[in-house]
PDB file of N, CA and C in Angstrom:
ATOM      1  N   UNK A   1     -43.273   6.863 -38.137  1.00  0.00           N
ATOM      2  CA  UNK A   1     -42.428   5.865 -37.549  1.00  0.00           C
ATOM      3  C   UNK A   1     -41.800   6.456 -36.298  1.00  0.00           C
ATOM      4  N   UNK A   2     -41.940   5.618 -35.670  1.00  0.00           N
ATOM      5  CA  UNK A   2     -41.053   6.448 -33.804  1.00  0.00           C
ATOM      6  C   UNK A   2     -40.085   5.709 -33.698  1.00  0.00           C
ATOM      7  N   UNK A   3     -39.048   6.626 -33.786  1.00  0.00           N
ATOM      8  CA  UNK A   3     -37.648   6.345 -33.426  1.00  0.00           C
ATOM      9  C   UNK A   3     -36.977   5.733 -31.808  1.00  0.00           C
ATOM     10  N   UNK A   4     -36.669   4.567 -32.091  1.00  0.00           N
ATOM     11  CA  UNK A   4     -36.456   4.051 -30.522  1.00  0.00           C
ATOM     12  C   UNK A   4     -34.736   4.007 -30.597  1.00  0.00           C
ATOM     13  N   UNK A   5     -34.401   4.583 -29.021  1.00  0.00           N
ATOM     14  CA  UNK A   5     -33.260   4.914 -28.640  1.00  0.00           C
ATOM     15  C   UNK A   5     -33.082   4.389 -27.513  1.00  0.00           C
ATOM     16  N   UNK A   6     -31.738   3.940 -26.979  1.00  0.00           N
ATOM     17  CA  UNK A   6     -31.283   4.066 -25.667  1.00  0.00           C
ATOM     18  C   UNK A   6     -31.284   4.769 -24.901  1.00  0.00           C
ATOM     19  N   UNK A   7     -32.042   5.114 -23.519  1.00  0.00           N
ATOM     20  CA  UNK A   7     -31.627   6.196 -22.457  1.00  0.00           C
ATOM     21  C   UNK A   7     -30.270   5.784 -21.915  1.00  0.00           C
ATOM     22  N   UNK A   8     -29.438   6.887 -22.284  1.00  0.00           N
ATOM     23  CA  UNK A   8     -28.211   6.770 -21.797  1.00  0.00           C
ATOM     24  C   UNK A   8     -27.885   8.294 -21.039  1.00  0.00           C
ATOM     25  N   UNK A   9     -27.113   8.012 -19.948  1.00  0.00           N
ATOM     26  CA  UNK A   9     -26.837   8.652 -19.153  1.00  0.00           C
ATOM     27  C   UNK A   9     -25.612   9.514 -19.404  1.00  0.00           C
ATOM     28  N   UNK A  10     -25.009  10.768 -19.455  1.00  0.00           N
ATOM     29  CA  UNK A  10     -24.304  11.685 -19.945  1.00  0.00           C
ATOM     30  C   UNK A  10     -22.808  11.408 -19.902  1.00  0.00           C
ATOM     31  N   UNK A  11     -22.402  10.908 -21.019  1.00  0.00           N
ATOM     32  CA  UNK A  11     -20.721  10.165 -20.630  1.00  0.00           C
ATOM     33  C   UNK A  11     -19.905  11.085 -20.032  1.00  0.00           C
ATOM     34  N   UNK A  12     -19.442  10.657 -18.787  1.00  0.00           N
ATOM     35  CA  UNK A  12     -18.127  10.933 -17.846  1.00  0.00           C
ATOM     36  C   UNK A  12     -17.445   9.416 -17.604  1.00  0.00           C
ATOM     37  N   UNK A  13     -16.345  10.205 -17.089  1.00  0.00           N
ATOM     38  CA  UNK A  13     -15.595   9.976 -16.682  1.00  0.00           C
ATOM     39  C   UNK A  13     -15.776   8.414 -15.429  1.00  0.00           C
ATOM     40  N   UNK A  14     -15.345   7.337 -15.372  1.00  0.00           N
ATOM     41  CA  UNK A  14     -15.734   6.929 -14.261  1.00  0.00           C
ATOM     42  C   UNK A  14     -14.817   6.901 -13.127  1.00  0.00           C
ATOM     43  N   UNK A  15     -15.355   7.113 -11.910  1.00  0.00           N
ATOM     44  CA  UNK A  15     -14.336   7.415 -10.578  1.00  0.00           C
ATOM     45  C   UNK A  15     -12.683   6.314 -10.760  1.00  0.00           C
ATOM     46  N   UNK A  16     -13.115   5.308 -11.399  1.00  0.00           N
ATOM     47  CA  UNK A  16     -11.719   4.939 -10.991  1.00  0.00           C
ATOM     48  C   UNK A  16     -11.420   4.234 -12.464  1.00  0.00           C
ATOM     49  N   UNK A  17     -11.552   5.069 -13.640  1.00  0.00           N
ATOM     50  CA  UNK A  17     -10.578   5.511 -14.850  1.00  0.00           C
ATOM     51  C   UNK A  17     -10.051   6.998 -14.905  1.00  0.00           C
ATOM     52  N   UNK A  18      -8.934   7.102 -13.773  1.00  0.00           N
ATOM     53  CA  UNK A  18      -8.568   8.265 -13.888  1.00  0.00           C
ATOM     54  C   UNK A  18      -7.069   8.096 -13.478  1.00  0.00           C
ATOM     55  N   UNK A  19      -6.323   9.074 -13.320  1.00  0.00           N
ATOM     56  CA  UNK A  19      -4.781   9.114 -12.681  1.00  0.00           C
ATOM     57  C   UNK A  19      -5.023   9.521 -11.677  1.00  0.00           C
ATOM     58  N   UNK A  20      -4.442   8.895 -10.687  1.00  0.00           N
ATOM     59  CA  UNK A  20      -4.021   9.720  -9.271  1.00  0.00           C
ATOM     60  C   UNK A  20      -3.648  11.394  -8.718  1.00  0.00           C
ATOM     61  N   UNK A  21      -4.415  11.323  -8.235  1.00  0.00           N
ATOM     62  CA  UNK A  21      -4.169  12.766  -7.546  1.00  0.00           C
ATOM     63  C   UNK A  21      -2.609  12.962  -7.176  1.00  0.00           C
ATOM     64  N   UNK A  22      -2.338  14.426  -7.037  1.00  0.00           N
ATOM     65  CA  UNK A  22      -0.614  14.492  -6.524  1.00  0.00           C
ATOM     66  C   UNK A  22      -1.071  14.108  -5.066  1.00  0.00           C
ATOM     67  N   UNK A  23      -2.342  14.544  -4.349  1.00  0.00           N
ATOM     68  CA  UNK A  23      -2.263  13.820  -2.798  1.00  0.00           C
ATOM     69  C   UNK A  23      -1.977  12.790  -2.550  1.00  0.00           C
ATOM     70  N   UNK A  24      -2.940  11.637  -3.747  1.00  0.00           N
ATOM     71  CA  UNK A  24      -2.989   9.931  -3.200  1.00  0.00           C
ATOM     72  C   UNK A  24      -1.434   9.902  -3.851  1.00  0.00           C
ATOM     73  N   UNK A  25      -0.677  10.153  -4.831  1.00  0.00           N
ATOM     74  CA  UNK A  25       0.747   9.840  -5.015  1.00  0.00           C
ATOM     75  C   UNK A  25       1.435   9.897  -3.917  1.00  0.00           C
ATOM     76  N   UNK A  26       1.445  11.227  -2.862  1.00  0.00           N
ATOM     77  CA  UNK A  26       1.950  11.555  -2.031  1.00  0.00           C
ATOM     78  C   UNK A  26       1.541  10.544  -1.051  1.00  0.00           C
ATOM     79  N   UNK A  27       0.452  10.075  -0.752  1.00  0.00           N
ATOM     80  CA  UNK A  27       0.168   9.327  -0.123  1.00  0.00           C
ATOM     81  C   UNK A  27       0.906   7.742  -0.010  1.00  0.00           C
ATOM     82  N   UNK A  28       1.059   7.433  -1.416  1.00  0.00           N
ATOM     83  CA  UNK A  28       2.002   6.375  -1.871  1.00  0.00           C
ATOM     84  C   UNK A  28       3.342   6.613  -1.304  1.00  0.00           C
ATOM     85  N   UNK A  29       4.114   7.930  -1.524  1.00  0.00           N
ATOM     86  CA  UNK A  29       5.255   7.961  -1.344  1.00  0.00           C
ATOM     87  C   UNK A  29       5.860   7.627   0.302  1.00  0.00           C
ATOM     88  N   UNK A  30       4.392   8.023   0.629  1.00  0.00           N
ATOM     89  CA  UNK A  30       5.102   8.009   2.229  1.00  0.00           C
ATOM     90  C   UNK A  30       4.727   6.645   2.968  1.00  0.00           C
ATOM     91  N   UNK A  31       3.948   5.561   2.231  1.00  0.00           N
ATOM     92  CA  UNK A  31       3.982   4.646   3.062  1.00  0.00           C
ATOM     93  C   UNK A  31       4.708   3.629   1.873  1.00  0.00           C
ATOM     94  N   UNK A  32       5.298   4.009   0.808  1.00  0.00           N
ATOM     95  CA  UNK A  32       6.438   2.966   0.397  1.00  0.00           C
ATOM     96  C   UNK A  32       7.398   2.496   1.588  1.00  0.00           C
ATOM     97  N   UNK A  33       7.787   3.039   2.032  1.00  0.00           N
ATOM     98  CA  UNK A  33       8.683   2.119   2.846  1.00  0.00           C
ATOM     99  C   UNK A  33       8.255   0.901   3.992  1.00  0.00           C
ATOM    100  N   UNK A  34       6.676   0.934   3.838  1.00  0.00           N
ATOM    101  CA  UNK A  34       5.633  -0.194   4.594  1.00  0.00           C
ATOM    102  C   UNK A  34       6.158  -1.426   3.534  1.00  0.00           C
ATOM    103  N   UNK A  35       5.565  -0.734   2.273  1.00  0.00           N
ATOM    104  CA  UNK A  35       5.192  -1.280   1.124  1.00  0.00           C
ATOM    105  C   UNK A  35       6.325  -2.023   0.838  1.00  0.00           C
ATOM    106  N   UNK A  36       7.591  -1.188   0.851  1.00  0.00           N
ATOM    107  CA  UNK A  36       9.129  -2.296   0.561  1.00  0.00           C
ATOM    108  C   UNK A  36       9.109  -3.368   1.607  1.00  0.00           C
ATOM    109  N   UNK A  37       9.039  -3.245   2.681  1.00  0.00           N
ATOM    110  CA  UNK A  37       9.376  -3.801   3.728  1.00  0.00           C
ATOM    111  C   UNK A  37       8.268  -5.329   4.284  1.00  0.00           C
ATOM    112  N   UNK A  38       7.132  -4.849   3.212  1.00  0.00           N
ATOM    113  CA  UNK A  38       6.024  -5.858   3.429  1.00  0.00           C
ATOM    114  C   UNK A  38       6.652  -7.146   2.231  1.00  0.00           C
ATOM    115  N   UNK A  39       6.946  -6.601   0.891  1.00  0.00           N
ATOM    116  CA  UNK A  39       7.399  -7.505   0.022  1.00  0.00           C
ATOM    117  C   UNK A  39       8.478  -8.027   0.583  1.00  0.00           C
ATOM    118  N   UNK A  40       9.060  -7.667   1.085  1.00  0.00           N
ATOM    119  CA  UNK A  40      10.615  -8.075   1.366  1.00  0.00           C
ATOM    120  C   UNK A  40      10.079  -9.600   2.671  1.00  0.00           C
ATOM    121  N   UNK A  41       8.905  -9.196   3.665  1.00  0.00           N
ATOM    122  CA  UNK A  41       8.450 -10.141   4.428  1.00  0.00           C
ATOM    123  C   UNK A  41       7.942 -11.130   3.670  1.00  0.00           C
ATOM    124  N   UNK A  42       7.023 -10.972   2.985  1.00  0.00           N
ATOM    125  CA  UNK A  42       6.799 -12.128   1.601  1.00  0.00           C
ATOM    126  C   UNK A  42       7.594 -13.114   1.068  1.00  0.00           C
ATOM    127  N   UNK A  43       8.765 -12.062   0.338  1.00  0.00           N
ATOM    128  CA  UNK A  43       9.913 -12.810  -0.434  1.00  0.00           C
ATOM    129  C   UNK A  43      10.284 -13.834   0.885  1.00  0.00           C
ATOM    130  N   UNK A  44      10.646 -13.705   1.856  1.00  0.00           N
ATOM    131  CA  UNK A  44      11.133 -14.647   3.109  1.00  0.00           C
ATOM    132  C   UNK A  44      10.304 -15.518   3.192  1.00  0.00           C
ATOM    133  N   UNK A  45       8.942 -15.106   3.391  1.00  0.00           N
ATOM    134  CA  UNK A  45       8.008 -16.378   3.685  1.00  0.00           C
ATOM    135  C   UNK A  45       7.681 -17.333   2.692  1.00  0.00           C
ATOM    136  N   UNK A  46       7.894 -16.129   1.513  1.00  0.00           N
ATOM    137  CA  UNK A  46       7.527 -17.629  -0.238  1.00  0.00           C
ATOM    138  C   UNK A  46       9.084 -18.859  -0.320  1.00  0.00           C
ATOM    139  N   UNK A  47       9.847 -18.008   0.232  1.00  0.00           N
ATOM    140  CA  UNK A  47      11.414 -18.887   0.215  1.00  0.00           C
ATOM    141  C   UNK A  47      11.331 -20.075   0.805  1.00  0.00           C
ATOM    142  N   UNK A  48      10.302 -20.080   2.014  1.00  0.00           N
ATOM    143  CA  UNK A  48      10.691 -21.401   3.070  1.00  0.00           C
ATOM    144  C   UNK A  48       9.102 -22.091   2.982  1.00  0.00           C
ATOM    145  N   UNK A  49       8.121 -21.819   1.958  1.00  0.00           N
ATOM    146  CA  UNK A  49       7.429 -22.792   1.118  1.00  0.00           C
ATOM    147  C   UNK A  49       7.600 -24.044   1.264  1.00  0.00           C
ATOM    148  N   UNK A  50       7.962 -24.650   0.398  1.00  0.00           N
ATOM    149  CA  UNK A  50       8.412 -26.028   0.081  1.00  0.00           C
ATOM    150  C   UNK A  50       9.657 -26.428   0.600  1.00  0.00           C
ATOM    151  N   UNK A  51      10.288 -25.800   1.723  1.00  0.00           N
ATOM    152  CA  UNK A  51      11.342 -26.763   2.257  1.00  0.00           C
ATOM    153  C   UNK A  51      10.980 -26.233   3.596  1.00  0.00           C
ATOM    154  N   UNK A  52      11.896 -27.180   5.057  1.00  0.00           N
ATOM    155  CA  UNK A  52      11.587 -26.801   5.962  1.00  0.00           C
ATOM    156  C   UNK A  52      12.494 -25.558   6.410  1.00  0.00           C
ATOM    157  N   UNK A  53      12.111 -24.550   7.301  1.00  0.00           N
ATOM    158  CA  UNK A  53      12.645 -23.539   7.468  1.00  0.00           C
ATOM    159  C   UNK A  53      14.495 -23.581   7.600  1.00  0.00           C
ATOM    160  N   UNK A  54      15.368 -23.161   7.533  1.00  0.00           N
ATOM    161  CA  UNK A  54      16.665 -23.446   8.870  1.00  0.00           C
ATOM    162  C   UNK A  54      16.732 -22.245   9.026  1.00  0.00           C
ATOM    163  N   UNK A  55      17.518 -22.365  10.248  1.00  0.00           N
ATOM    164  CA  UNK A  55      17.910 -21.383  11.139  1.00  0.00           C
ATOM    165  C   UNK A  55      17.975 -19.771  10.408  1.00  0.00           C
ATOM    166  N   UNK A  56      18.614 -19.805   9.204  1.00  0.00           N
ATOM    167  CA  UNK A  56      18.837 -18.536   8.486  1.00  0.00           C
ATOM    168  C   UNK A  56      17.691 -17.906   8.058  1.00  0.00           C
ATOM    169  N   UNK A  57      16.618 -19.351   7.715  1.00  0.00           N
ATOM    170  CA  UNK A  57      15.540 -18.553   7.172  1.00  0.00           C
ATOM    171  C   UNK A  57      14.612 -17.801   8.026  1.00  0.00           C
ATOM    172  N   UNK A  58      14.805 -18.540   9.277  1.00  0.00           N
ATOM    173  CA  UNK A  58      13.869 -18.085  10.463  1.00  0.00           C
ATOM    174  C   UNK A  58      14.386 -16.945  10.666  1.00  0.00           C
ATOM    175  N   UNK A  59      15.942 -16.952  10.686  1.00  0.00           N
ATOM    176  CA  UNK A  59      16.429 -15.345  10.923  1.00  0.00           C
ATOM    177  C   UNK A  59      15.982 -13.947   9.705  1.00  0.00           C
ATOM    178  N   UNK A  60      15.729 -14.436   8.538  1.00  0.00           N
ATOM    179  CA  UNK A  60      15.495 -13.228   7.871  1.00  0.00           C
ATOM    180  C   UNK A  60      13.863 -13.475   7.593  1.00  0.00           C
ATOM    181  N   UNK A  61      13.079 -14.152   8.346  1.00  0.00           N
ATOM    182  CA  UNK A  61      11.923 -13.587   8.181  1.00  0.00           C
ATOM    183  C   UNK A  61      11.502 -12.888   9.838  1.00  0.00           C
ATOM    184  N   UNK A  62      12.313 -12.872  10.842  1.00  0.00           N
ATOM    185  CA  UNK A  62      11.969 -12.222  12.307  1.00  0.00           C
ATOM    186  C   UNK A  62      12.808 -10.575  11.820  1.00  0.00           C
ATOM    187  N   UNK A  63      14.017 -10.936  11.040  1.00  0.00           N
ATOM    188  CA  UNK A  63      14.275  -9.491  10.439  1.00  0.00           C
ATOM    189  C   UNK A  63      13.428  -8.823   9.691  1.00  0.00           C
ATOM    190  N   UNK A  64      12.621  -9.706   8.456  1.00  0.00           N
ATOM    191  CA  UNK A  64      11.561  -8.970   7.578  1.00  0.00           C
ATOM    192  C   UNK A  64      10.597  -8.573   8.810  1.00  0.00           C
ATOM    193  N   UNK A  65      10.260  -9.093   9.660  1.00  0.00           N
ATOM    194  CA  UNK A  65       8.723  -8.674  10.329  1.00  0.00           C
ATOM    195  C   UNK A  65       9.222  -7.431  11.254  1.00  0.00           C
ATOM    196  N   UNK A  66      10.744  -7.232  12.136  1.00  0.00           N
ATOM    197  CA  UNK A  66      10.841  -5.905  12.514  1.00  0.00           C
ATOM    198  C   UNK A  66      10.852  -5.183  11.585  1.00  0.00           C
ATOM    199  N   UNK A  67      11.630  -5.004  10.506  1.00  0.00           N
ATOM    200  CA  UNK A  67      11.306  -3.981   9.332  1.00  0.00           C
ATOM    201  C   UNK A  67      10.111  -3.555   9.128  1.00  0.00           C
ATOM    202  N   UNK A  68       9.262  -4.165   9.089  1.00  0.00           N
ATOM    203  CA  UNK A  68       7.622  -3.981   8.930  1.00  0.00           C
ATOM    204  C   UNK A  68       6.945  -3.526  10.311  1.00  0.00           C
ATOM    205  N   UNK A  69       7.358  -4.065  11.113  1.00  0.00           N
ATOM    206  CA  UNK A  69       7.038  -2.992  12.037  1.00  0.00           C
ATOM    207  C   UNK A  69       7.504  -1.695  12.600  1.00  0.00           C
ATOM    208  N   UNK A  70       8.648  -1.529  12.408  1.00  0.00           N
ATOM    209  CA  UNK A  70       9.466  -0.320  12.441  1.00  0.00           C
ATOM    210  C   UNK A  70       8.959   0.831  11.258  1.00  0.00           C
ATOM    211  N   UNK A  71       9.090   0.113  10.039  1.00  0.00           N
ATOM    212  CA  UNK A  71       8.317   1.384   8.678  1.00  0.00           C
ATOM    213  C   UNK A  71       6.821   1.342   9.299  1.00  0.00           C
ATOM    214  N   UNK A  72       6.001   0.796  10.066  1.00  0.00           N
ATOM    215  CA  UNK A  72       4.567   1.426  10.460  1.00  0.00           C
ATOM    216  C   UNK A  72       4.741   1.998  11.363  1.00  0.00           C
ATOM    217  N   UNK A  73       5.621   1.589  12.588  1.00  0.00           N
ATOM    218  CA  UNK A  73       5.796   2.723  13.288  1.00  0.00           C
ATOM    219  C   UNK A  73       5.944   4.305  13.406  1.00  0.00           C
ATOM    220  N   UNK A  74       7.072   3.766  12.519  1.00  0.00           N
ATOM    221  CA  UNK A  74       7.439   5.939  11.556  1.00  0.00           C
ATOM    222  C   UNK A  74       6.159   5.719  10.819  1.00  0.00           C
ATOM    223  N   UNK A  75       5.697   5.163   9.996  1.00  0.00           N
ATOM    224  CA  UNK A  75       4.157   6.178   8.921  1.00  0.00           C
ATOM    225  C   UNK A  75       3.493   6.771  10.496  1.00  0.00           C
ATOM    226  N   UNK A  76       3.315   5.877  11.199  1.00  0.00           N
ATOM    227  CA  UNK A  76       2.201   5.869  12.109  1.00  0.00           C
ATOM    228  C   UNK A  76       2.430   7.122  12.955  1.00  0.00           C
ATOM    229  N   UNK A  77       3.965   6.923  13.014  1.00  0.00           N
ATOM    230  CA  UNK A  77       4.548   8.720  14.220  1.00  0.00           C
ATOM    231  C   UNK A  77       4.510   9.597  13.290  1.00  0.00           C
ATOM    232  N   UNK A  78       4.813   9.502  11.874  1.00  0.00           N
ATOM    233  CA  UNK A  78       5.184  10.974  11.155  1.00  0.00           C
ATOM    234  C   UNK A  78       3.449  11.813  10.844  1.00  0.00           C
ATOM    235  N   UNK A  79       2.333  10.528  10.741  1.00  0.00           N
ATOM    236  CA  UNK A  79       1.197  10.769  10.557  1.00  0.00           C
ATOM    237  C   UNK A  79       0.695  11.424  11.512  1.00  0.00           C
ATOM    238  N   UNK A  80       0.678  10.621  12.698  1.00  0.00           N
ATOM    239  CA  UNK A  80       0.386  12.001  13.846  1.00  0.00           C
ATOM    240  C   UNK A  80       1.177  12.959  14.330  1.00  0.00           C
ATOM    241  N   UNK A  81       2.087  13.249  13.739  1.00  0.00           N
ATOM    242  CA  UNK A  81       3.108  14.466  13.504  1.00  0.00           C
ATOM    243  C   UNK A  81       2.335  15.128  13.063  1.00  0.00           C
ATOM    244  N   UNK A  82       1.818  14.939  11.669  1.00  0.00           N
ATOM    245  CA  UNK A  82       0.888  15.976  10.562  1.00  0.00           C
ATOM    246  C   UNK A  82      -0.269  16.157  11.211  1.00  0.00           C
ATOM    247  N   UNK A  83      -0.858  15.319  11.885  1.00  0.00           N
ATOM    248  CA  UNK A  83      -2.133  15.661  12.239  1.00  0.00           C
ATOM    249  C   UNK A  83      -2.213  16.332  13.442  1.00  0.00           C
ATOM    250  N   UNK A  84      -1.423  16.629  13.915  1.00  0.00           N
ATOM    251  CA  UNK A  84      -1.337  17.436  15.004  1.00  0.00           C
ATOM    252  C   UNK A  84      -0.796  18.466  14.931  1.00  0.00           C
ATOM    253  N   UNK A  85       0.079  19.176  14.056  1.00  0.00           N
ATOM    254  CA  UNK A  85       0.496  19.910  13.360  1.00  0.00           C
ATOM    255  C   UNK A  85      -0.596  20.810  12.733  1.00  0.00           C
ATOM    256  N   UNK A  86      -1.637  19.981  11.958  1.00  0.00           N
ATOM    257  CA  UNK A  86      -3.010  20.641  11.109  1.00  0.00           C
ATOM    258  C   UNK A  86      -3.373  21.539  12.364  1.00  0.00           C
ATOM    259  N   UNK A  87      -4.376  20.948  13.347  1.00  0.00           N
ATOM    260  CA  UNK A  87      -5.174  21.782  14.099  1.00  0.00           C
ATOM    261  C   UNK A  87      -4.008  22.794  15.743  1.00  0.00           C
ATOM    262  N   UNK A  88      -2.502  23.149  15.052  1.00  0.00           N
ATOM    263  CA  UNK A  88      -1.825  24.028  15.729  1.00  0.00           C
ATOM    264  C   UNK A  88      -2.095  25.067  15.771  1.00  0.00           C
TER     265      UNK A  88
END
């Protein structure tokens, strides 16, 4: 009698069932403040949804969008800080 089996391939691990590296964490840490500043633009824009904007709302979503551009600015300067820093 011949025994029939599955060819199966040698169980690992798959690339993305794993925990984060301390780099990609680090990586997280430093563009959280994109990351706050993007929700925070959201929360403004889901607010004025279903009604029409007023004046206040228009004001804290032109505030959410400098915030968001100001936290990419710094990732964006502190990043080429580091990278220019590497090949010193």
């Amino acid at each position: 009698m011949k025994h029939i089996a599955a060819d199966q391939a040698v169980v690992t691990t798959d690339e993305f069932d794993r925990e984060p590296t301390a780099a990609e964490l680090d990586a997280i840490d430093r563009e959280m403040p994109v990351i706050e500043a993007s929700i925070e633009l959201l929360d403004a824009q889901i607010i004025t949804l279903d009604r029409i904007p007023t004046e206040l709302d228009a004001r804290r979503i032109r505030r959410a969008r400098r915030r968001v551009l100001a936290a990419r600015r710094t990732l964006a300067n502190t990043a080429a800080t580091h990278t220019a820093g590497v090949g010193a």
